[in-house]
Each structure stands twice: as structure tokens, then as C-alpha cells.
C-alpha atoms as a PDB file:
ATOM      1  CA  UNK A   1     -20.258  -4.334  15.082  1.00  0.00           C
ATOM      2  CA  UNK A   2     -20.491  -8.220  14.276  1.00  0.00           C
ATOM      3  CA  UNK A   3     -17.027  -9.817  14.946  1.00  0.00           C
ATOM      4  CA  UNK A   4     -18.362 -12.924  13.389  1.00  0.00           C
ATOM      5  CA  UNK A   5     -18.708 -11.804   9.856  1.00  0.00           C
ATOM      6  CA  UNK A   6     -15.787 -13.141   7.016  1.00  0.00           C
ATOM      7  CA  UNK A   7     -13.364 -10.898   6.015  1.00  0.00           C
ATOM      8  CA  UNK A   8     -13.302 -10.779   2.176  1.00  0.00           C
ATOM      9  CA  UNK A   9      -9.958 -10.699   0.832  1.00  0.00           C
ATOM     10  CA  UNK A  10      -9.364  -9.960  -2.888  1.00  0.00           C
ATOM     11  CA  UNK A  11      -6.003  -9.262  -4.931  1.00  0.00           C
ATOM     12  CA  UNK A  12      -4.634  -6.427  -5.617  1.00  0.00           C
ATOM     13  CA  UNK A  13      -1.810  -4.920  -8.101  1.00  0.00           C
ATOM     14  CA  UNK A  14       0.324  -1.912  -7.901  1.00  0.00           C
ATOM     15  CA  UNK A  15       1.186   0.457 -11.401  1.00  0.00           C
ATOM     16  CA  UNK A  16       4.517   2.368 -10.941  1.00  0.00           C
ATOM     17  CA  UNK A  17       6.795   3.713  -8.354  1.00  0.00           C
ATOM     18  CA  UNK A  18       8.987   1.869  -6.624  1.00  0.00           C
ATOM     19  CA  UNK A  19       6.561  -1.458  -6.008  1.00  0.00           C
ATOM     20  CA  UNK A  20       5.728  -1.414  -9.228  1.00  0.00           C
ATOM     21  CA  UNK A  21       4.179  -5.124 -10.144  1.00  0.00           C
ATOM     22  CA  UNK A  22       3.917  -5.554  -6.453  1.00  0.00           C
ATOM     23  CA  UNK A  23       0.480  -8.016  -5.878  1.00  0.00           C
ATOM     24  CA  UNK A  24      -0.871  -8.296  -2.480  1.00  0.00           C
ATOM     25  CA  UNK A  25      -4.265  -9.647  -0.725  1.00  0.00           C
ATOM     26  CA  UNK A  26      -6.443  -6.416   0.551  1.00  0.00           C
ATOM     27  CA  UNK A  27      -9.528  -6.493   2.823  1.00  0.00           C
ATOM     28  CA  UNK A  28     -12.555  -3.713   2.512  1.00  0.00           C
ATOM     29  CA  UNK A  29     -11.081  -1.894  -0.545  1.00  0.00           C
ATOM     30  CA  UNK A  30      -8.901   0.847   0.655  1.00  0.00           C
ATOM     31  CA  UNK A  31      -8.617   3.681  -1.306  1.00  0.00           C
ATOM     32  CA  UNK A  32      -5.322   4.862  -0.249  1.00  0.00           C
ATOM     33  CA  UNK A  33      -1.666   1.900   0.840  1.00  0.00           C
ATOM     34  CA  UNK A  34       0.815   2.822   1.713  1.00  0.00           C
ATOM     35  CA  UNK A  35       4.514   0.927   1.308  1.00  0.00           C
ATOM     36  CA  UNK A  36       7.799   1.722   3.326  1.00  0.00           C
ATOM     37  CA  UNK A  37      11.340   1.354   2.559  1.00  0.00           C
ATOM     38  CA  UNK A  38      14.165   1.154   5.260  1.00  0.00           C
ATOM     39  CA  UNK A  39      16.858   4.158   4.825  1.00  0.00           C
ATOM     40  CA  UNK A  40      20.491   3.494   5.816  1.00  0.00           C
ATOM     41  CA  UNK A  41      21.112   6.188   9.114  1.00  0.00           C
ATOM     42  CA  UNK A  42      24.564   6.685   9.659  1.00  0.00           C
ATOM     43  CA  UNK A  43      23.876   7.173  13.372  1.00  0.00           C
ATOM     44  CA  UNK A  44      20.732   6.458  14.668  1.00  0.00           C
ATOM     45  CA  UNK A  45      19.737   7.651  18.343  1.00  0.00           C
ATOM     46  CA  UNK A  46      18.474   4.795  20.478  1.00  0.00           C
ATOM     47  CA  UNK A  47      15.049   3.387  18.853  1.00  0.00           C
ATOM     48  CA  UNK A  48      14.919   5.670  15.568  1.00  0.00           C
ATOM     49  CA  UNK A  49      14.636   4.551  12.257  1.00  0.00           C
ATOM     50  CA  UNK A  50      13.964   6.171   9.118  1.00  0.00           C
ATOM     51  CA  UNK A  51      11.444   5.160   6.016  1.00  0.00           C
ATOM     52  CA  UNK A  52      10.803   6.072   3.049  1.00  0.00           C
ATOM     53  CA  UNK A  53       7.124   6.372   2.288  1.00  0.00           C
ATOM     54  CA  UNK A  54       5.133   5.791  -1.140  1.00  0.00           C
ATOM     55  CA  UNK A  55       1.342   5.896  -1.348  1.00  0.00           C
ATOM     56  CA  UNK A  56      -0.980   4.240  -3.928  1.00  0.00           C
ATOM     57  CA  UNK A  57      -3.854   5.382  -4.439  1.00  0.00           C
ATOM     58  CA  UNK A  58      -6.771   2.999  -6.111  1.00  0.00           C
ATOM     59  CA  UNK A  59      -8.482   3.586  -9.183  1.00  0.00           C
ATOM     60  CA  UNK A  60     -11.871   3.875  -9.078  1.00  0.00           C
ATOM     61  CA  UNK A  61     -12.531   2.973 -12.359  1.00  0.00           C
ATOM     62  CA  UNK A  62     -11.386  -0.868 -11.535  1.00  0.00           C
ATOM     63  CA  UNK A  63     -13.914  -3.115  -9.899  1.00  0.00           C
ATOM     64  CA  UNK A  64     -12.645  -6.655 -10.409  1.00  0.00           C
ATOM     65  CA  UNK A  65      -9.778  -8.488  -9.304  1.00  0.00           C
ATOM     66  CA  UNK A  66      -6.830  -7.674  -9.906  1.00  0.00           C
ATOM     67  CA  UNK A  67      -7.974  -4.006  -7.907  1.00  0.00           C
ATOM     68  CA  UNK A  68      -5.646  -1.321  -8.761  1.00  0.00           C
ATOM     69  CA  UNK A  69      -3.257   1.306  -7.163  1.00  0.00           C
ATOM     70  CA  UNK A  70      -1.577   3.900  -9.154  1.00  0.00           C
ATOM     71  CA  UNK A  71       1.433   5.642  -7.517  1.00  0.00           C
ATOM     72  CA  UNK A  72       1.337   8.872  -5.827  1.00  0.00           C
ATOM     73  CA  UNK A  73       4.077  10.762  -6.869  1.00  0.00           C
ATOM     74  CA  UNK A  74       2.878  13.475  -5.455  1.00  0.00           C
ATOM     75  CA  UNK A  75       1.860  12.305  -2.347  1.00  0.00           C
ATOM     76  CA  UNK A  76       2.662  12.585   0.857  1.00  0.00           C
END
């Protein structure tokens, strides 16, 4: 693996759910991000901490910049 090799960045946008609008910089096209919310715990043990989890998903059919992610609602 070459360490020395630029990392292309390129902009991305996500379509509905709860980021909806959200734009972002992205490296290697992943097909799948994922985005957390904090939840309110009403008495957390020591350490813990709750999220809420949404996952994008890109479409394939994009292949310029902006790249998008349609929400999962389905998902996890």
C-alpha cells in the first residue's frame, strides 16, 4: 500500500431523513455513511451514551459532484 498517494476528496449531499441538505467532503466513494444523534439518558451508568443512528446509502446512478446519499429508512 503507497502511503504517499493524495487522498481525493469530493462533495457530497444528503436527500432526506434527518440530515437532510447536509453537504460534507468524502474520500474513496463510500457506498454506505452513517450519521449519529446524541439521545438524552436519564441515568447513564459510568461511560454509556446512547445514539441514534441513520444510514445513507449512495446512489449509484450519480457520478459527479455533488455525490449522493439517499436515506435509509429502513436501515439499520
Amino acid at each position: 500500500m503507497d502511503l504517499h498517494v493524495a487522498t481525493k476528496w469530493e462533495t457530497a449531499v444528503l436527500a432526506g431523513g434527518p440530515a437532510d441538505g447536509l453537504r460534507m467532503q468524502v474520500a474513496g466513494r463510500p457506498s454506505v455513511l452513517q450519521v449519529t444523534y446524541p439521545c438524552r439518558v436519564e441515568s447513564p451508568a459510568d461511560g454509556v451514551r446512547v445514539e441514534a443512528l441513520y444510514v445513507y446509502r449512495r446512489q449509484l446512478g450519480v457520478n459527479s459532484e455533488p455525490l449522493a446519499y439517499g436515506y435509509d429508512s429502513a436501515s439499520p
